[in-house]
C-alpha atoms as a PDB file:
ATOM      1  CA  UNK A   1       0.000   0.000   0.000  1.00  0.00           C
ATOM      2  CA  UNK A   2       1.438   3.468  -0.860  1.00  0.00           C
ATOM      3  CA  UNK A   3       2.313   5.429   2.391  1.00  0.00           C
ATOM      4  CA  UNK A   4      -0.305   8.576   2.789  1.00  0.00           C
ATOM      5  CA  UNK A   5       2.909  11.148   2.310  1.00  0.00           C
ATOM      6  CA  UNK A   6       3.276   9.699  -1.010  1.00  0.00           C
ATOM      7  CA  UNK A   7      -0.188  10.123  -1.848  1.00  0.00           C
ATOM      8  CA  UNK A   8      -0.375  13.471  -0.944  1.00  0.00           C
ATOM      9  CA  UNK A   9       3.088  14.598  -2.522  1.00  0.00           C
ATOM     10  CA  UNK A  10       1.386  12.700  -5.789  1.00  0.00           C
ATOM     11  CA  UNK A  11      -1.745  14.884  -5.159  1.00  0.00           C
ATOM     12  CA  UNK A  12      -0.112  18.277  -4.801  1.00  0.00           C
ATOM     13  CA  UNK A  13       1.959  17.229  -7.448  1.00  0.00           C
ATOM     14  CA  UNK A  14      -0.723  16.390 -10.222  1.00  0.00           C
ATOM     15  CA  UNK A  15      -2.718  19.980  -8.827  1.00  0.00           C
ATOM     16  CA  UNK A  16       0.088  21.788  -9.417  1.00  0.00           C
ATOM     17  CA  UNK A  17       1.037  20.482 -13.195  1.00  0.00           C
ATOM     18  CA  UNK A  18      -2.814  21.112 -13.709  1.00  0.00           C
ATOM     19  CA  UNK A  19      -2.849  24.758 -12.407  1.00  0.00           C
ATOM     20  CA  UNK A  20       0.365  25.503 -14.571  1.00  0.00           C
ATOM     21  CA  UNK A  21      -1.425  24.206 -17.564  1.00  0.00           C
ATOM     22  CA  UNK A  22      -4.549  25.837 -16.550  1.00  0.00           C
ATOM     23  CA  UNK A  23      -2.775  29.205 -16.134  1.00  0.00           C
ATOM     24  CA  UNK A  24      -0.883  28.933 -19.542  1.00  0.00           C
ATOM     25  CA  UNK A  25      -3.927  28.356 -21.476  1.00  0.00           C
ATOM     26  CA  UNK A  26      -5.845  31.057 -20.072  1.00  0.00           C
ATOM     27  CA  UNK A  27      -2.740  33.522 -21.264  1.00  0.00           C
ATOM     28  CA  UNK A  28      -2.143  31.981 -24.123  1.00  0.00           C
ATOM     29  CA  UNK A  29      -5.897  32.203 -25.053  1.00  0.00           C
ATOM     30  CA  UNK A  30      -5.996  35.653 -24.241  1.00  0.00           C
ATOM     31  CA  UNK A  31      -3.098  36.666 -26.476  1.00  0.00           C
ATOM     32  CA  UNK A  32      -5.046  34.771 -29.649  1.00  0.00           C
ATOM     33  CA  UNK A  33      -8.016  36.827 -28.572  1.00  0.00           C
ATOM     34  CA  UNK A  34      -5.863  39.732 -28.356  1.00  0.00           C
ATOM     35  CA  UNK A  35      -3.502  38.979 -31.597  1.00  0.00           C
ATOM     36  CA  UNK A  36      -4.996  36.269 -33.425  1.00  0.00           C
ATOM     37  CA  UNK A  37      -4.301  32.993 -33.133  1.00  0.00           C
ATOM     38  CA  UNK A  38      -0.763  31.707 -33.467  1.00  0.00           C
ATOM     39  CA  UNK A  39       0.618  34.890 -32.299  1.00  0.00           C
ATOM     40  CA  UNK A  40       3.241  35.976 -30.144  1.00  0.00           C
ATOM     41  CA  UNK A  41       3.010  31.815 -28.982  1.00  0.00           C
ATOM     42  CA  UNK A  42       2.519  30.025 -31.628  1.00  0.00           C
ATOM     43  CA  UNK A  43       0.596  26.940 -31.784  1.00  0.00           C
ATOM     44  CA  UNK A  44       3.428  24.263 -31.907  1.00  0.00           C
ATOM     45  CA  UNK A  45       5.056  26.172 -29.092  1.00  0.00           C
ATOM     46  CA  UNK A  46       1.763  25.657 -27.073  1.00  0.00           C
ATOM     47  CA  UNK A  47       1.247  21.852 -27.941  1.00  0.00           C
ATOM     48  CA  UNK A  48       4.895  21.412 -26.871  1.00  0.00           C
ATOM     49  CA  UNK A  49       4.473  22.975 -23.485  1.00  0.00           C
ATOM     50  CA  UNK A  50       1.151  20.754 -23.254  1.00  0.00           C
ATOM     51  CA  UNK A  51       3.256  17.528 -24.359  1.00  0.00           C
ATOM     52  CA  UNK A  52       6.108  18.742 -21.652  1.00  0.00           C
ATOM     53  CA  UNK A  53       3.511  18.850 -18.839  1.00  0.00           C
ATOM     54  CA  UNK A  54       2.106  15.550 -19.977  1.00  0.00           C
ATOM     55  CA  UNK A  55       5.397  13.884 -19.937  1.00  0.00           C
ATOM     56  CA  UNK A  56       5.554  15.371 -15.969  1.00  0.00           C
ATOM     57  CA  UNK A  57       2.884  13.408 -14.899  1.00  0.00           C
ATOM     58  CA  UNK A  58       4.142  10.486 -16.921  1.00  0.00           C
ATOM     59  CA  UNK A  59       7.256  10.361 -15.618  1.00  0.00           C
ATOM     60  CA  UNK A  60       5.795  10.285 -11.791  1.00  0.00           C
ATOM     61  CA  UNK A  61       3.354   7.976 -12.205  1.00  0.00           C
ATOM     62  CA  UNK A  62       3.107   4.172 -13.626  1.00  0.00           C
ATOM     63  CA  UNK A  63       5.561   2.144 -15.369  1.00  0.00           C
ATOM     64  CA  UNK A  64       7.939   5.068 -14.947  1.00  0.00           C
ATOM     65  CA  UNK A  65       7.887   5.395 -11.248  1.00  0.00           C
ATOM     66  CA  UNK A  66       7.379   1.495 -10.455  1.00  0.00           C
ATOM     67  CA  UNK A  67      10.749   1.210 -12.481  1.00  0.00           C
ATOM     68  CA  UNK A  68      12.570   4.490 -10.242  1.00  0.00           C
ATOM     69  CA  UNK A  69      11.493   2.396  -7.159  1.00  0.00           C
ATOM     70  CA  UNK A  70      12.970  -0.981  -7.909  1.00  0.00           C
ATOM     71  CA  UNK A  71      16.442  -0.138  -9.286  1.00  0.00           C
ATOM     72  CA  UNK A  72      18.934   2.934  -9.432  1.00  0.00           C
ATOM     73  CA  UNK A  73      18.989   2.733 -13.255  1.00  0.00           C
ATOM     74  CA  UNK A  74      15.280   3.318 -13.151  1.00  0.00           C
ATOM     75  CA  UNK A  75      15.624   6.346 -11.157  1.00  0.00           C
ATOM     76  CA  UNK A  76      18.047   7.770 -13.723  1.00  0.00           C
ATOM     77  CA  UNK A  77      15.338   7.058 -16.458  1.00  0.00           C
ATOM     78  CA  UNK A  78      13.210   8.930 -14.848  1.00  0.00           C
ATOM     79  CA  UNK A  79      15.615  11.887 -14.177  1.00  0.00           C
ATOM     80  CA  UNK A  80      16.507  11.714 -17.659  1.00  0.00           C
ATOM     81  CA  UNK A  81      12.863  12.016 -18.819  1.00  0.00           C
ATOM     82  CA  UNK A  82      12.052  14.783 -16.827  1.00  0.00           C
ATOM     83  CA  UNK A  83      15.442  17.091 -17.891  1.00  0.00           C
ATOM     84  CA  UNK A  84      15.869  15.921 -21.490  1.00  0.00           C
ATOM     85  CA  UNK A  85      12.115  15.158 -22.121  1.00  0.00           C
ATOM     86  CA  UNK A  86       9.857  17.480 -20.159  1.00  0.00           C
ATOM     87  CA  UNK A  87      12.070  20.300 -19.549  1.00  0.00           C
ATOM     88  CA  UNK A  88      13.159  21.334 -23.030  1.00  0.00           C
ATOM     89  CA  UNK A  89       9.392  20.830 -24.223  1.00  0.00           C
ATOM     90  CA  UNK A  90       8.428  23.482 -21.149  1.00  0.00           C
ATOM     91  CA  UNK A  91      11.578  25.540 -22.264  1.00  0.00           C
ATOM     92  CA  UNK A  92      10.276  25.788 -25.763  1.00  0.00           C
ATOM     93  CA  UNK A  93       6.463  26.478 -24.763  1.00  0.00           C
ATOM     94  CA  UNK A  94       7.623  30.205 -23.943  1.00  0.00           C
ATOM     95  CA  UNK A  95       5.120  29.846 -20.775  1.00  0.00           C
ATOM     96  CA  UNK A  96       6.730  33.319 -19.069  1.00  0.00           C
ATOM     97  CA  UNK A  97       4.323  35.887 -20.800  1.00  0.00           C
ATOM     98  CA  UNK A  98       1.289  33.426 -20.960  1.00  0.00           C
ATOM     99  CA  UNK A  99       1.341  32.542 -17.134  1.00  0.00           C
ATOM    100  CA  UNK A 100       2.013  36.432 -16.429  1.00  0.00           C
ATOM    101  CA  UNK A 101      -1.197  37.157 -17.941  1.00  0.00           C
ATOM    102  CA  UNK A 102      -3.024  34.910 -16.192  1.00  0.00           C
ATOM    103  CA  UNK A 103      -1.648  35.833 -12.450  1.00  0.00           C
ATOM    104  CA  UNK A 104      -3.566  38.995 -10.604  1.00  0.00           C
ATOM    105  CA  UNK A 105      -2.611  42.229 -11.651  1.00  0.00           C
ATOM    106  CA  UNK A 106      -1.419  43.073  -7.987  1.00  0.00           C
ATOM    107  CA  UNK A 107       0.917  39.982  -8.598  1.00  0.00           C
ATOM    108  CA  UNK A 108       1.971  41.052 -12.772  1.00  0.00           C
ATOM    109  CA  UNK A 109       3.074  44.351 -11.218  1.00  0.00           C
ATOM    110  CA  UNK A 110       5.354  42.864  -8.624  1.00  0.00           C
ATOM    111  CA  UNK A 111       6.795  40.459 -11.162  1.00  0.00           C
ATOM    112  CA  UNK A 112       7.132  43.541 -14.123  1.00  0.00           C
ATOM    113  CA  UNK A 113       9.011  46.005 -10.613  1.00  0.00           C
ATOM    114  CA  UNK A 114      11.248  42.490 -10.401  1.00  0.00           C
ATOM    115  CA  UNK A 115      12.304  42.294 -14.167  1.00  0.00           C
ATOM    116  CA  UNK A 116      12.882  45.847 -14.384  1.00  0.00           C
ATOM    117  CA  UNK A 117      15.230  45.541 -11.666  1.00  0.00           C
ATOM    118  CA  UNK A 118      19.113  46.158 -11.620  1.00  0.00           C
ATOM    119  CA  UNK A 119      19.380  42.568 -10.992  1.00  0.00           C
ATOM    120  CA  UNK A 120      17.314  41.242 -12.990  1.00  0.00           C
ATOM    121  CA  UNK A 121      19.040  43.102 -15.953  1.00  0.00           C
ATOM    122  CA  UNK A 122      22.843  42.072 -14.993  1.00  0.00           C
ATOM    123  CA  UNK A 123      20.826  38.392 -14.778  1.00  0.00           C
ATOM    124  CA  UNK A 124      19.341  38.600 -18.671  1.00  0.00           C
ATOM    125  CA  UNK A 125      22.698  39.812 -20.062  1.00  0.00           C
ATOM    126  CA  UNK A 126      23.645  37.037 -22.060  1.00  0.00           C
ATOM    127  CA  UNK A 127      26.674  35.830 -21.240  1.00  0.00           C
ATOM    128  CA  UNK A 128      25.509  36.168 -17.257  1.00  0.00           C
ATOM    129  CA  UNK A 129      22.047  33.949 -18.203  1.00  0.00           C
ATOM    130  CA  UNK A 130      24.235  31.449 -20.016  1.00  0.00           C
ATOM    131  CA  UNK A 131      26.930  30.807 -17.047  1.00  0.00           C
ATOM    132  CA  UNK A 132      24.343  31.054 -14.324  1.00  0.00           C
ATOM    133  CA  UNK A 133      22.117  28.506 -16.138  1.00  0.00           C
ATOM    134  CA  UNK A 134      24.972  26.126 -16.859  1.00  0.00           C
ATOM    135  CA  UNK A 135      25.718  26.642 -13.185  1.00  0.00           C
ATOM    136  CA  UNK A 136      21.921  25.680 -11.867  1.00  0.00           C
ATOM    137  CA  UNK A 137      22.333  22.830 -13.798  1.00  0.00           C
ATOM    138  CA  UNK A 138      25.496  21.586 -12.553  1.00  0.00           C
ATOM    139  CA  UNK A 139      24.872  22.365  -8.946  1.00  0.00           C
ATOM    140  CA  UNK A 140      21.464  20.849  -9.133  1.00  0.00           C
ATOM    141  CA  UNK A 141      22.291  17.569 -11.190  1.00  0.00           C
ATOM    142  CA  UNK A 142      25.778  16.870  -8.793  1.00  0.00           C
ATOM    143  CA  UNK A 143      23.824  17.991  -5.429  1.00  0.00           C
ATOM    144  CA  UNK A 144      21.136  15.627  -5.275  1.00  0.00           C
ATOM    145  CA  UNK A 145      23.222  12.576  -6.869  1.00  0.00           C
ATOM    146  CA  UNK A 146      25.358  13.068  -3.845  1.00  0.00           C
ATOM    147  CA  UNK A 147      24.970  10.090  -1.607  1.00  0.00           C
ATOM    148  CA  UNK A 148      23.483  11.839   1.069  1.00  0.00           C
ATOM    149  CA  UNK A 149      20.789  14.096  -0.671  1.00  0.00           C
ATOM    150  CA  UNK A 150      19.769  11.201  -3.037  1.00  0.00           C
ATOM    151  CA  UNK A 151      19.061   8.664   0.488  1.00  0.00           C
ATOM    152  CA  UNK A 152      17.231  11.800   1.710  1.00  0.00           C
ATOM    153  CA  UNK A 153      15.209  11.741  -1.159  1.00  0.00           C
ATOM    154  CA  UNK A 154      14.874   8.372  -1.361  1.00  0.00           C
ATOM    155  CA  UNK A 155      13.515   7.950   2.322  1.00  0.00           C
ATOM    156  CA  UNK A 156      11.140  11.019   1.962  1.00  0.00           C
ATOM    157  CA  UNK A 157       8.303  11.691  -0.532  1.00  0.00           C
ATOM    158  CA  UNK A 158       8.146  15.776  -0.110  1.00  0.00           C
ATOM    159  CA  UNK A 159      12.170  16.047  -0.372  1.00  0.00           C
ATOM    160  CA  UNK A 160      11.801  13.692  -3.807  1.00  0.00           C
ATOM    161  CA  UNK A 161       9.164  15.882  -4.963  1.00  0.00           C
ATOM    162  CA  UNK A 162      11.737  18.958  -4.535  1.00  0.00           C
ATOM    163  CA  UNK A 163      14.312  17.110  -5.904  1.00  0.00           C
ATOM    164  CA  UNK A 164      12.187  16.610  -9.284  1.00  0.00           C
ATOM    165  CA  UNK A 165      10.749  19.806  -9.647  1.00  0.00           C
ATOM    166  CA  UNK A 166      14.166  21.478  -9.216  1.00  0.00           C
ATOM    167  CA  UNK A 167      15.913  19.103 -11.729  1.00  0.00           C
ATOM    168  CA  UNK A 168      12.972  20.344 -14.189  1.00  0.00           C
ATOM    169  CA  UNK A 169      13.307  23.857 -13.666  1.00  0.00           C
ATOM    170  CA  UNK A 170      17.119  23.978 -13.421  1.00  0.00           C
ATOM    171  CA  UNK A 171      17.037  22.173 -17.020  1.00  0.00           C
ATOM    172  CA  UNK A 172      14.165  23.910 -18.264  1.00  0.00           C
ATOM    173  CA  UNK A 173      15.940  27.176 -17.745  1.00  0.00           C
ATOM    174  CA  UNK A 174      19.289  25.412 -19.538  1.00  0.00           C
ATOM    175  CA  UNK A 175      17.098  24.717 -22.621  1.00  0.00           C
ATOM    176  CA  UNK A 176      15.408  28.133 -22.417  1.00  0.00           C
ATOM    177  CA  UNK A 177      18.755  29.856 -24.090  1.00  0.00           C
ATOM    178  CA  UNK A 178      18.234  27.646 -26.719  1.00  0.00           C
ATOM    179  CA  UNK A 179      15.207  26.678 -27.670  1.00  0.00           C
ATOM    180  CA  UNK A 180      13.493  30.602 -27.120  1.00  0.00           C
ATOM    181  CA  UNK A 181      12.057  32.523 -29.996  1.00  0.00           C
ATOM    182  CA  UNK A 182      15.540  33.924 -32.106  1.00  0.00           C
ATOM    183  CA  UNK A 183      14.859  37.256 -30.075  1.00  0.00           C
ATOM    184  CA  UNK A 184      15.391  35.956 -26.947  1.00  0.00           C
ATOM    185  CA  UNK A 185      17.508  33.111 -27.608  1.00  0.00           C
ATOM    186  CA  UNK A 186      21.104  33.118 -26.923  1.00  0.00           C
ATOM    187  CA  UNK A 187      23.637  33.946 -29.588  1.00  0.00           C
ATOM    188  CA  UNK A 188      24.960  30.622 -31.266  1.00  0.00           C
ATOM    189  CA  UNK A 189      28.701  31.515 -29.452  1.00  0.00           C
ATOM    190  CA  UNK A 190      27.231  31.547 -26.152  1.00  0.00           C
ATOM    191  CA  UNK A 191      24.710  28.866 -26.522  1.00  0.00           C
ATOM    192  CA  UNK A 192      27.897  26.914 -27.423  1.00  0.00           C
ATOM    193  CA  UNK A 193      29.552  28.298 -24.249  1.00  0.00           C
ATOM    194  CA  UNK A 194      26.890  27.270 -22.699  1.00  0.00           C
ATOM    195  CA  UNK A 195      25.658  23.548 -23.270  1.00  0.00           C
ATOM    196  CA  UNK A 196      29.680  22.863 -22.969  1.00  0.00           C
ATOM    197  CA  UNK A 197      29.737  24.433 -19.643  1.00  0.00           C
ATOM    198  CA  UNK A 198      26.900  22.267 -18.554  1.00  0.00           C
ATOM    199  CA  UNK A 199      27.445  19.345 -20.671  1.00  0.00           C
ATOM    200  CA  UNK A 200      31.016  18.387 -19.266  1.00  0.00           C
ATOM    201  CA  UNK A 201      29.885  18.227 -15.175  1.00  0.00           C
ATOM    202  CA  UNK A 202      27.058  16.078 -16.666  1.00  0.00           C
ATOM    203  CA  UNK A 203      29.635  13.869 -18.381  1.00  0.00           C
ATOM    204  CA  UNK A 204      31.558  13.902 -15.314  1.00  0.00           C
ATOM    205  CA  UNK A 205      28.916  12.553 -12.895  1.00  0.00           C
ATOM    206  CA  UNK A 206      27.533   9.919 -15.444  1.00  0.00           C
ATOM    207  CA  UNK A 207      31.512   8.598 -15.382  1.00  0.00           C
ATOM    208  CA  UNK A 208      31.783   8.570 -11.578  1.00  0.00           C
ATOM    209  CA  UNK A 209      28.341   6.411 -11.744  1.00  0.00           C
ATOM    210  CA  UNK A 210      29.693   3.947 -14.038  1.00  0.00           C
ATOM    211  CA  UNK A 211      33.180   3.665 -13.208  1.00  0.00           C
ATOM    212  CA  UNK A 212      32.874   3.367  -9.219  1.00  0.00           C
ATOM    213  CA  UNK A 213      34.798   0.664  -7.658  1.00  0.00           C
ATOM    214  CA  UNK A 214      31.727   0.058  -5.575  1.00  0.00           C
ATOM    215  CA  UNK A 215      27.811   1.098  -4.941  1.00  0.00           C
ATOM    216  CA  UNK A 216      27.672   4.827  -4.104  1.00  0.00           C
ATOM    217  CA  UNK A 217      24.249   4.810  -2.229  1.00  0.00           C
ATOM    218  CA  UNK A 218      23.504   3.036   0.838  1.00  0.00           C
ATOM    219  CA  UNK A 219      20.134   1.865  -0.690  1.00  0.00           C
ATOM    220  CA  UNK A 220      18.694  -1.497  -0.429  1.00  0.00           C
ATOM    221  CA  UNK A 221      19.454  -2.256  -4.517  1.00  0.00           C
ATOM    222  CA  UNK A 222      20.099  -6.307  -3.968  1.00  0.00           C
ATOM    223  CA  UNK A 223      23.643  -8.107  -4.961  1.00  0.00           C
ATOM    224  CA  UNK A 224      23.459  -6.447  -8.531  1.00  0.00           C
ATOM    225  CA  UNK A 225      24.382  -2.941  -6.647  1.00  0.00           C
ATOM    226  CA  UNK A 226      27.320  -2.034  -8.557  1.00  0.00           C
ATOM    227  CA  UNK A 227      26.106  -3.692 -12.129  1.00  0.00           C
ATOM    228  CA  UNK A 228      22.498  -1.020 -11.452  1.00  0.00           C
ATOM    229  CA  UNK A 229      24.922   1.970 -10.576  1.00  0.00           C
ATOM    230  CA  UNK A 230      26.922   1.491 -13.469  1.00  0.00           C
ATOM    231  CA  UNK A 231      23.570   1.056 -15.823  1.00  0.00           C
ATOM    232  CA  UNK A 232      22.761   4.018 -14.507  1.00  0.00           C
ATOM    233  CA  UNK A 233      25.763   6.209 -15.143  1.00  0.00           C
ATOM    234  CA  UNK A 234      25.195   5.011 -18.957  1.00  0.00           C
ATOM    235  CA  UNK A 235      21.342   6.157 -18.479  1.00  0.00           C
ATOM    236  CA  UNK A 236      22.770   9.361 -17.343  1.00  0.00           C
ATOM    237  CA  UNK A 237      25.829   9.827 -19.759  1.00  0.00           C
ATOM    238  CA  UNK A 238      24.405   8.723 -23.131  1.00  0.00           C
ATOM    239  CA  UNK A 239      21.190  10.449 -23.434  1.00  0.00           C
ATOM    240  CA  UNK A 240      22.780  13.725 -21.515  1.00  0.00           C
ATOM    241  CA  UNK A 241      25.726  13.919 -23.891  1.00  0.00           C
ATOM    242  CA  UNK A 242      24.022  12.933 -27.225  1.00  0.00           C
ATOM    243  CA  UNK A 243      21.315  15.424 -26.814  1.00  0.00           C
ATOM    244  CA  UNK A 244      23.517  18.206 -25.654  1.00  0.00           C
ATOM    245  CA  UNK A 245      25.740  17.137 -28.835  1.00  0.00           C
ATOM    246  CA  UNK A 246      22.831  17.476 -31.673  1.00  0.00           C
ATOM    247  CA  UNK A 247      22.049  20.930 -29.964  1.00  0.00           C
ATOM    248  CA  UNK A 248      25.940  21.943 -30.475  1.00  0.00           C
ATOM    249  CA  UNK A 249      25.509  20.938 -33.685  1.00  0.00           C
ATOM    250  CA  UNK A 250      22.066  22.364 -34.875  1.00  0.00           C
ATOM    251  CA  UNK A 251      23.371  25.730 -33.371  1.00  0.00           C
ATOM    252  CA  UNK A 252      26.878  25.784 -34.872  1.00  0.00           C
ATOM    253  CA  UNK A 253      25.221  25.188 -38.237  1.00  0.00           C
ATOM    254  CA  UNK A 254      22.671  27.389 -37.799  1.00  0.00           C
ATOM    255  CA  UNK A 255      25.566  30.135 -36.874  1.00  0.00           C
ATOM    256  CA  UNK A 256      27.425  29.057 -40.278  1.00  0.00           C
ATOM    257  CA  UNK A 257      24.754  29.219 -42.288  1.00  0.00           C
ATOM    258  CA  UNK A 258      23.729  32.891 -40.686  1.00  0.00           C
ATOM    259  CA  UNK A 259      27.937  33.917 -41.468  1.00  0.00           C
ATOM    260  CA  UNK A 260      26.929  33.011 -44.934  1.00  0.00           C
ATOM    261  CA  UNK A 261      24.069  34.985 -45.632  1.00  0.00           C
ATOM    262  CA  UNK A 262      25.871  38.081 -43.909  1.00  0.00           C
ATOM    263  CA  UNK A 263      29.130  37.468 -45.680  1.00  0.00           C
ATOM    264  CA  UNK A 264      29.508  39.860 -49.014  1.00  0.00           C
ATOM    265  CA  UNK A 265      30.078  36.884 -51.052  1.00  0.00           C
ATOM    266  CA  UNK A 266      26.748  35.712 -49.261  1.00  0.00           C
ATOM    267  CA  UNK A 267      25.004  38.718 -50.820  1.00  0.00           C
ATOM    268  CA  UNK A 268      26.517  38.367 -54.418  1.00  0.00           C
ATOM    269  CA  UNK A 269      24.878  34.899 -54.843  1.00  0.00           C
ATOM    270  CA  UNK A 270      21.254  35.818 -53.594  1.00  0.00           C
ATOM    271  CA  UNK A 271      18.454  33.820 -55.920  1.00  0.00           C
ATOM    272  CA  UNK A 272      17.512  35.386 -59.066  1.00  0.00           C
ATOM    273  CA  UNK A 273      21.235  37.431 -59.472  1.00  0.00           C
ATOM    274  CA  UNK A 274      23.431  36.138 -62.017  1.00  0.00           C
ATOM    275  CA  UNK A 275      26.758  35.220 -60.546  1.00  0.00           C
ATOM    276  CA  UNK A 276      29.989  37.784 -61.932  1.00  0.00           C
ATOM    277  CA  UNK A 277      31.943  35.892 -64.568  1.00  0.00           C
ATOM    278  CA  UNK A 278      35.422  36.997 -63.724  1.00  0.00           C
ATOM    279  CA  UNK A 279      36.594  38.421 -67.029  1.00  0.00           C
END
């Protein structure tokens, strides 16, 4: 029988994923009303934060969660899912201005006197956002794989709520750099600066996971402690490092390709312009 603080952790837990949602599509409805539909949030962006929420729930519940509580590996799955699956779907759903619209006024005007802030300016310069969101990331991801954070989570169903909800917002703000609208997104260089800043502690931890002599956690796991640890380093390093990779990759491209157009040469070949025979 599940314990009653696990019930109620799973309670507040699917309330608050449904008053998220609840709040985004009230502002996002009220900007079509406003705009048309499709604008300022288009309507991909909105069925991707809809899919990210979705894959929240899925991710504590079911299959997914009977699999976290029998083995280490399926823990990792389930981190995984929730800061390579949720989080950049939440990231890309541009939820800031929808769920402002939908808060009291009282509350919008606090939040607009808190943006407008010294702070909160040095904190949107680019190059700050990227290092402090690498740096959430890191500090997130390494502090609650630490042995004694991850038991603490493990024995308590409020601290491994926390633990999840921070490992989605620390990665949703990660993906937020680069998976915003182009004028709020990061600049390719310091996108780049950015997922390699965050993508080498990640690398780091998944290698301590599968190379340690012996288990990490004191967890009940059974004789096949170290074999789950190490299957769970892989769950950790693959997926992290692959998907961090194709990102790299899309945005160095995407940077080339933007060189090119700029470039004079660039402008001589535009479509419909004969290219200059040399004579």
């Amino acid at each position: 029988m599940t314990p009653p603080a696990e019930q109620w952790t799973d309670v507040v837990g699917v309330v608050a994923v449904a008053a998220l949602g609840a709040a985004y599509g009230r502002g996002v409805h009220e900007l079509w009303a406003r705009r048309g539909h499709g604008a300022v949030v288009p309507s991909w962006r909105a069925g991707a934060f809809v899919l990210g929420l979705a894959i929240v729930l899925v991710a504590q519940q079911g299959p997914v969660h009977d699999a976290a509580e029998r083995s280490l590996a399926g823990h990792m799955a389930q981190h995984m899912l929730l800061m390579l699956g949720a989080a950049p779907l939440l990231a890309a759903g541009c939820a800031g201005l929808p769920v402002t619209l939908a808060t009291p006024r009282p509350l919008r005007q606090v939040t607009h006197r808190v943006r407008t802030s010294a702070p909160a300016r040095w904190l949107r310069r680019p190059l700050t956002a990227a290092l402090v969101a690498a740096g959430v990331h890191t500090v997130v991801l390494w502090a609650w794989h630490l042995p004694l954070p991850y038991e603490w989570a493990e024995a308590s169903a409020p601290v491994h709520a926390v633990e999840h909800a921070s490992m989605v917002g620390a990665a949703w703000l990660l993906w937020a750099g680069v998976v915003a609208p182009a004028s709020r997104r990061l600049s390719p260089p310091i996108g780049l600066l950015m997922l390699f800043a965050a993508g080498m502690p990640a690398a780091a931890l998944g290698a301590v996971l599968t190379f340690a002599p012996e288990p990490i956690y004191d967890v009940p796991s059974g004789p096949r402690a170290l074999a789950d640890q190490q299957l769970a380093g892989l769950v950790m390093w693959i997926p992290m490092d692959v998907l961090m990779l194709v990102a790299a990759v899309v945005l160095f491209l995407g940077w080339l390709a933007d060189l090119e157009r700029r470039s004079p040469a660039g402008r001589d070949l535009r479509p419909g312009l004969p290219e200059e025979v040399p004579t």
